[in-house]
Protein backbone atom coordinates (compact mmCIF):
# COMPACT_ATOMS: atom_id res chain seq x y z
CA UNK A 1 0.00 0.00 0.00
CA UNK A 2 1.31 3.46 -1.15
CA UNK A 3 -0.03 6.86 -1.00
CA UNK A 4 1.28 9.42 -3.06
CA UNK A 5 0.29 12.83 -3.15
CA UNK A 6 0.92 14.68 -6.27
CA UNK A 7 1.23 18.31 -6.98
CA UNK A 8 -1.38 19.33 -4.60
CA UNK A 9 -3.22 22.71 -5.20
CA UNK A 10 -5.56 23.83 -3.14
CA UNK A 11 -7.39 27.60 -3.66
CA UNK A 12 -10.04 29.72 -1.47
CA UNK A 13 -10.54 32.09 -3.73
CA UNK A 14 -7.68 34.48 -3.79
CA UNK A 15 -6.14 32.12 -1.21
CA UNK A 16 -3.54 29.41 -1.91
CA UNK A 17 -4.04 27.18 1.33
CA UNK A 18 -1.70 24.44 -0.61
CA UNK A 19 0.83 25.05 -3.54
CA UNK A 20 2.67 22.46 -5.13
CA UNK A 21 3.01 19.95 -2.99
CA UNK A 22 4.15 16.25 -3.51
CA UNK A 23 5.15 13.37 -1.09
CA UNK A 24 4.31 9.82 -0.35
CA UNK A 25 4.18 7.29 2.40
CA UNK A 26 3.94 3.42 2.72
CA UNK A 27 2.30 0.64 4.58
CA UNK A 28 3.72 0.10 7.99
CA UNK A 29 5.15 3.48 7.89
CA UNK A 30 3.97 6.18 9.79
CA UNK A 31 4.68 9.64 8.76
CA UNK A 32 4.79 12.64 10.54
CA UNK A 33 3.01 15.82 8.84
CA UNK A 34 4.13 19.10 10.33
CA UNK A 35 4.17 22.89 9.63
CA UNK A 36 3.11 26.56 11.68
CA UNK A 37 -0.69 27.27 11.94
CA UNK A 38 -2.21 27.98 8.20
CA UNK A 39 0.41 26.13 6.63
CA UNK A 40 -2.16 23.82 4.63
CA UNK A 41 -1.75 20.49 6.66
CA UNK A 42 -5.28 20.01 7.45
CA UNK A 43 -6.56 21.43 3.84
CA UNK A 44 -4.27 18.33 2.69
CA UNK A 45 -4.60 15.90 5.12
CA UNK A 46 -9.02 16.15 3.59
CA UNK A 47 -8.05 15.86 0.48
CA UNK A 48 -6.12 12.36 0.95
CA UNK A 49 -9.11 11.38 2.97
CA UNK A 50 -11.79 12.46 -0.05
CA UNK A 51 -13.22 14.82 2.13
CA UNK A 52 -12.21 18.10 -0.22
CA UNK A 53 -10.89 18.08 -4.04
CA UNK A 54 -7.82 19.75 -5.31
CA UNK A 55 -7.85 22.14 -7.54
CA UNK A 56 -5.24 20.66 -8.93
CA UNK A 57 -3.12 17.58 -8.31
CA UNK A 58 -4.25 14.40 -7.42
CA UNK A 59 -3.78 11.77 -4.76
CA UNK A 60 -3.20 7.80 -5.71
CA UNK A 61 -3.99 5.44 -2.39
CA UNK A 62 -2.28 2.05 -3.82
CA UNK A 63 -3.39 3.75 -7.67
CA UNK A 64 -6.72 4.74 -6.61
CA UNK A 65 -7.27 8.54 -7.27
CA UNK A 66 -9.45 10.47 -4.90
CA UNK A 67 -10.59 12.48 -7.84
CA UNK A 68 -11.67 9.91 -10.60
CA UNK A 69 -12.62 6.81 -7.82
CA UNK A 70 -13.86 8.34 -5.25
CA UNK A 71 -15.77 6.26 -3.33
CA UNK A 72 -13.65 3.42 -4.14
CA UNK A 73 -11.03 5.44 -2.08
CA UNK A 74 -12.87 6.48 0.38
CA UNK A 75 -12.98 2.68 1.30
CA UNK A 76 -9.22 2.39 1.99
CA UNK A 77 -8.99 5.92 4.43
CA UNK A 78 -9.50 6.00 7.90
CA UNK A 79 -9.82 9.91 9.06
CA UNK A 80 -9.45 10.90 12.16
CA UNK A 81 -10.21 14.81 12.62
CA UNK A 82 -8.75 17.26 14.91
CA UNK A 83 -12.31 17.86 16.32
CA UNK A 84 -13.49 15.14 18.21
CA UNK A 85 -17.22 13.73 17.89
CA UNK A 86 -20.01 15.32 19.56
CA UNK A 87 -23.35 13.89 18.49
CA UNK A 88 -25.43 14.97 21.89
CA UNK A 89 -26.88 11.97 23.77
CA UNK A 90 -25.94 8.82 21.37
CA UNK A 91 -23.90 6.07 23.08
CA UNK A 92 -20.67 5.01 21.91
CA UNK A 93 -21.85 1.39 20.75
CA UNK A 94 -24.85 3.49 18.41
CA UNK A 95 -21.86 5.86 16.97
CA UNK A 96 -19.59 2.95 16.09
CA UNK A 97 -22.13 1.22 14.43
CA UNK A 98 -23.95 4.34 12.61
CA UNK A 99 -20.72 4.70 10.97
CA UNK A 100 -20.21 0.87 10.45
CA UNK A 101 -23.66 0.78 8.87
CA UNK A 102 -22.06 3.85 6.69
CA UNK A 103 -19.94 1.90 5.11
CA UNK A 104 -21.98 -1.12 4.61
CA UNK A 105 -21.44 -3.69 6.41
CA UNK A 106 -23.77 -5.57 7.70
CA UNK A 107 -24.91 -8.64 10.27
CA UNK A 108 -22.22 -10.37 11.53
CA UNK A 109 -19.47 -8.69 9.43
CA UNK A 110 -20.71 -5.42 11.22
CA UNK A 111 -20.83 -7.04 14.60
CA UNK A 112 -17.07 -8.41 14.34
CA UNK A 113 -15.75 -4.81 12.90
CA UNK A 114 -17.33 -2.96 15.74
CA UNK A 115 -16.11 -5.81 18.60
CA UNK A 116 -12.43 -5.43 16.65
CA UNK A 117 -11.86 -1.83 17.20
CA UNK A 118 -13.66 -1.88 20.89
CA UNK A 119 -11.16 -4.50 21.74
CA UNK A 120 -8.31 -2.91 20.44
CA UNK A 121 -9.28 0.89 21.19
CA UNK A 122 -10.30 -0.09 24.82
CA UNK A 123 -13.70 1.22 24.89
CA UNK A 124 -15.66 -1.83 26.38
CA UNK A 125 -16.44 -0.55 29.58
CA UNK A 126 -18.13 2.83 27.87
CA UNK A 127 -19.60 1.61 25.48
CA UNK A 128 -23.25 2.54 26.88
CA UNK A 129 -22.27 5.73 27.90
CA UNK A 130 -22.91 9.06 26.17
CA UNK A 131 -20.34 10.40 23.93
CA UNK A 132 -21.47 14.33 25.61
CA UNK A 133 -20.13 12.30 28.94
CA UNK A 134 -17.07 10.93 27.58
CA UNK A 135 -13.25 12.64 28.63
CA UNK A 136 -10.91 14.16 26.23
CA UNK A 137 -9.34 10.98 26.27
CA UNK A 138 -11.71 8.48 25.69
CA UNK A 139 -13.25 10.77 22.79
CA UNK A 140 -10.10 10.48 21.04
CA UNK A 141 -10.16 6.44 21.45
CA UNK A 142 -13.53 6.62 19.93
CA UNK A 143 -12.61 8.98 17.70
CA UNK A 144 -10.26 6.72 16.30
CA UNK A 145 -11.93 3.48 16.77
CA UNK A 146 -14.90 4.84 14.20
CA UNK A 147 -11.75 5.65 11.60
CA UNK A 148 -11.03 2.03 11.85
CA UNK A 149 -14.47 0.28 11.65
CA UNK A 150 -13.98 -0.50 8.26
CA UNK A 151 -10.18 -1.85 8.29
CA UNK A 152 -8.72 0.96 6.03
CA UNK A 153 -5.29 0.37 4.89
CA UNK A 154 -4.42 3.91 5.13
CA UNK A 155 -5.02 5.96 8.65
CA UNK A 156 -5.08 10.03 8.38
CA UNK A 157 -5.18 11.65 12.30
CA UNK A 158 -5.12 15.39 12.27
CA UNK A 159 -3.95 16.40 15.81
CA UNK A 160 -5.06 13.61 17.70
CA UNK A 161 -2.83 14.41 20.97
CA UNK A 162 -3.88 17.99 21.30
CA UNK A 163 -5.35 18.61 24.80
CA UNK A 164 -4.68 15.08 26.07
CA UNK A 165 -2.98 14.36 29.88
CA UNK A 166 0.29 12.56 29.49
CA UNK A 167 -1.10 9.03 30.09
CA UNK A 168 -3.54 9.61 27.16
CA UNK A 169 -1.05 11.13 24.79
CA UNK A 170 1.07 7.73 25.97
CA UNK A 171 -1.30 5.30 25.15
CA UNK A 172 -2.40 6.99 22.13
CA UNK A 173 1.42 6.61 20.84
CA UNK A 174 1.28 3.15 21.65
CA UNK A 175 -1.96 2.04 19.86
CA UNK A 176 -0.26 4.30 16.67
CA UNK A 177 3.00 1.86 17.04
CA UNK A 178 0.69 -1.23 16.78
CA UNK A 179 -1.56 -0.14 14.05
CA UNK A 180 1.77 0.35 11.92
CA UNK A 181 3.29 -3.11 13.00
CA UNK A 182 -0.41 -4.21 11.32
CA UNK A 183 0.31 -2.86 8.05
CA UNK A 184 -1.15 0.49 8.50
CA UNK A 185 0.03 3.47 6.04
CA UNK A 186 -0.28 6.24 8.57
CA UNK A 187 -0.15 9.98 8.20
CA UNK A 188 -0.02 11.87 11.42
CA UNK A 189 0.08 15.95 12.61
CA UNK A 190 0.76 16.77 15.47
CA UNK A 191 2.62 20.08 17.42
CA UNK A 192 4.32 17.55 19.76
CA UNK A 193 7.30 17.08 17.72
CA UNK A 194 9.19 14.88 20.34
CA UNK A 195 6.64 12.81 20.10
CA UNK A 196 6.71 12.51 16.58
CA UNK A 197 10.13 11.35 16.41
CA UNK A 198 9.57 8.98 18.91
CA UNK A 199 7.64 7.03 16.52
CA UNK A 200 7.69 8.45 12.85
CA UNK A 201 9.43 6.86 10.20
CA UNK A 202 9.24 9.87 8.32
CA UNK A 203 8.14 13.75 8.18
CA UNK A 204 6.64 16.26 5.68
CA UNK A 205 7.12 19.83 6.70
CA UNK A 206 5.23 22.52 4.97
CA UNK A 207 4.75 26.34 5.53
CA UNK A 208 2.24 28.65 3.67
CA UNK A 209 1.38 25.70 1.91
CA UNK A 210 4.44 24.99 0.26
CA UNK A 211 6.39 21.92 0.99
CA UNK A 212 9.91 22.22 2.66
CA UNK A 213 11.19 19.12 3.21
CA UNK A 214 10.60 15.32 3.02
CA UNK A 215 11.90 11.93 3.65
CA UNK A 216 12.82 9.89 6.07
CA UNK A 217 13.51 11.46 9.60
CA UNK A 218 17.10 10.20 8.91
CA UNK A 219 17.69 11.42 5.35
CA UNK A 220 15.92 14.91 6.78
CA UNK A 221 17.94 14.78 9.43
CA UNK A 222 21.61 14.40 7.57
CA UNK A 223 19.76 17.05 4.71
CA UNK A 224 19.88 20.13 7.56
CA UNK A 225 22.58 18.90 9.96
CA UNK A 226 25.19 21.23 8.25
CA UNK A 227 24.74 23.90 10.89
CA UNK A 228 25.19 22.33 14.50
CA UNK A 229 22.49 22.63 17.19
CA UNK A 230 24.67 24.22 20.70
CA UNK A 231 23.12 23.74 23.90
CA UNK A 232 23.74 26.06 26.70
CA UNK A 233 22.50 26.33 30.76
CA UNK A 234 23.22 29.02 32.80
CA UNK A 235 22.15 29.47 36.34
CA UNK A 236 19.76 32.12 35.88
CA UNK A 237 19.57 35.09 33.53
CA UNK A 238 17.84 32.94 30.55
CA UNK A 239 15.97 35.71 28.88
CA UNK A 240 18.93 38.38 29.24
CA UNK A 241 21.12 35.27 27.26
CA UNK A 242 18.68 34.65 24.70
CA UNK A 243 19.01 38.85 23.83
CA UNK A 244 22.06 38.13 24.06
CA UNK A 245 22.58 34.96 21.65
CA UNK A 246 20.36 37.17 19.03
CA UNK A 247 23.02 39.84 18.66
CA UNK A 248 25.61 37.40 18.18
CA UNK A 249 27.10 36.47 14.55
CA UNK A 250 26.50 33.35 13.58
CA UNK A 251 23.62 32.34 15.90
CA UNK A 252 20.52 31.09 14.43
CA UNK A 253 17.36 30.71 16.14
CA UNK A 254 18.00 30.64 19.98
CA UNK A 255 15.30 29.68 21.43
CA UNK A 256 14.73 28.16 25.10
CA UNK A 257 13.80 24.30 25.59
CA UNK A 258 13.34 22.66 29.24
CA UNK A 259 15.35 25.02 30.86
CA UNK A 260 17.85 25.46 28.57
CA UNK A 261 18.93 28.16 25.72
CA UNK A 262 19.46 25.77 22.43
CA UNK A 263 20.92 27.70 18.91
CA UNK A 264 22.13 26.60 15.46
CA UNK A 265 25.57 27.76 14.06
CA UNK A 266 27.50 26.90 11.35
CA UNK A 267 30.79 27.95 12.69
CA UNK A 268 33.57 25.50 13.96
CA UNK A 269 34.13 24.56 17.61
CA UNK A 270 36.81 27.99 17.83
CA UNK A 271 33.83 30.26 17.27
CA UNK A 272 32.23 27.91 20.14
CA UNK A 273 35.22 29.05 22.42
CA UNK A 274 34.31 32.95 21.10
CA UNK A 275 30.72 32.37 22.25
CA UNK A 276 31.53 30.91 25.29
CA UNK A 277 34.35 33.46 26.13
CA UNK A 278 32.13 36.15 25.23
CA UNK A 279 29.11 34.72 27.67
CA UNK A 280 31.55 34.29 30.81
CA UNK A 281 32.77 38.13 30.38
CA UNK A 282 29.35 39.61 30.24
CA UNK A 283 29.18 37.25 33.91
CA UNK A 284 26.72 34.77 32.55
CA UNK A 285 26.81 31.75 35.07
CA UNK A 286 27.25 28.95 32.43
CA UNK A 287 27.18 25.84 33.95
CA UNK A 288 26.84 23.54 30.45
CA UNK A 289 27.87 24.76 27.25
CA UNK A 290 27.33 21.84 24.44
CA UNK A 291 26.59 20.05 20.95
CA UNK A 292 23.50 18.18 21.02
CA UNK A 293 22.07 15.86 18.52
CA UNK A 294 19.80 17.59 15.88
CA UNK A 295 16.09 16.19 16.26
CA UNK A 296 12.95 17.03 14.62
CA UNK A 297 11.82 19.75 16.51
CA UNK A 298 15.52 21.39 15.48
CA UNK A 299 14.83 20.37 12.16
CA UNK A 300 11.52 22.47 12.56
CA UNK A 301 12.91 25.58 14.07
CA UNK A 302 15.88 25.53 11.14
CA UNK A 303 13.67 25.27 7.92
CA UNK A 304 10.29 27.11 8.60
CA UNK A 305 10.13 31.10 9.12
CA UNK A 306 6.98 31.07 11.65
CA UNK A 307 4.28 31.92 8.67
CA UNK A 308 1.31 31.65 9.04
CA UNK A 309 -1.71 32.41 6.04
């Protein structure tokens, strides 16, 4: 199972929510889609799941277009949007098996499907409950469980951690993991990028609706590791450095992450030493000054401009 996405258009009127942009992702892969606010992930992420048509472009799912087969498609997505359902005072059971009735199937077929993704979404003990009564949490198991009463090959999840507690977003990550060891083509935004690289194969970054960059995470990766990523603590003083670090030459994007002031620079480890030197004379009280490993949030920070449409 492949899904490639081919020069992908997308216009609001006067508005180009999605320019040009081509990339693909296989079965028991799952891909990490990830740009500003506006940048045209969600515009694209409904056109792979036949929800919206280019206006130009097409998408294939295994040679299926979305534009010329439709429904045919339609058959092989599972969607997963960033809103999560709300459908007043129908249980979960009756949602899971409006929308397995949706997609015809029927009597014991239906039965099976909607057993399957209870089992494996770990919903059985709410099943009678409201969805209006349901957490954040359990919504999004639901949520995600109704994507995959009809055994798509491909899964499309549109922010699916955003506003979950820790042990939600955990679990979440885990069920992801599985559905890719079952085969699953799966394309997934999210703002957590540490997450993402936990468990993407892969990333497509866009901004303003253009695509940036795409690959693997490791081919990305080498692609934008020619400017190391410097780590630096200091005792206190963390918004005086970061002035600091964006009057220096040579510093690119400082920027503060769990307590500590994190830059790019292309320069070798001498104009380190400069940095350093120049840090300890203004009486900064560095206590770690080094090179970390580039990751995707980096990777982020060092391609995209902050745009938003």
């Amino acid at each position: 199972m492949k899904v490639r996405v081919q020069n992908l258009r997308k216009e609001f009127g006067a508005t180009v929510a999605v320019n040009d942009v081509s990339f693909s992702f296989d079965s028991g892969h799952i891909f990490g889609f990830v740009g500003p606010n506006g940048a045209g992930k969600t515009t694209t992420m409904r056109i792979i799941a036949t929800l919206d048509d280019p206006t130009r472009g097409d998408v294939l799912i295994n040679g299926i277009s979305v534009l010329q087969q439709p429904e045919h498609a339609r058959q092989m997505v599972g969607y997963v949007p960033d809103s999560l359902p709300a459908h007043g005072d129908i249980t979960v059971h009756e949602y899971l098996d409006f929308f397995a009735r949706a997609y015809g199937l029927r009597g014991q077929k239906r039965t099976q499907a909607i057993q399957a993704v209870v089992e494996f979404t770990g919903v059985t003990d709410i099943l009678e409950k409201p969805l209006k009564a349901l957490s954040k949490g359990m919504k999004q198991r639901v949520s995600l469980g109704r994507a995959l009463v009809n055994d798509p090959d491909v899964l499309i999840l549109d922010e699916p951690a955003a506003g979950l507690d820790p042990r939600a977003r955990i679990e979440l990550r885990e069920l992801l993991l599985l559905l890719a060891q079952r085969g699953k083509a799966i394309l997934i935004s999210s703002h957590i990028l540490t997450e993402l690289t936990e468990i993407c194969n892969g990333v497509v970054i866009i901004e303003r609706g253009h695509l940036l960059e795409t690959g693997t995470i490791e081919e990305v990766l080498k692609k934008n590791s020619a400017k190391r990523t410097l780590s630096i603590r200091v005792l206190d003083r963390r918004a005086e450095l970061l002035r600091e670090l964006m009057q220096t030459p040579r510093v690119e994007h400082p920027r503060e992450v769990a307590g500590e002031i994190h830059f790019e620079t292309d320069g070798d480890e001498a104009h380190d030493a400069e940095i350093l030197g120049q840090l300890i004379a203004r009486q900064f009280r560095v206590v770690e000054f080094r090179q970390t490993k580039a990751d995707l949030e980096d990777i982020f920070m060092s391609v995209t401009k902050g745009g938003v449409q």
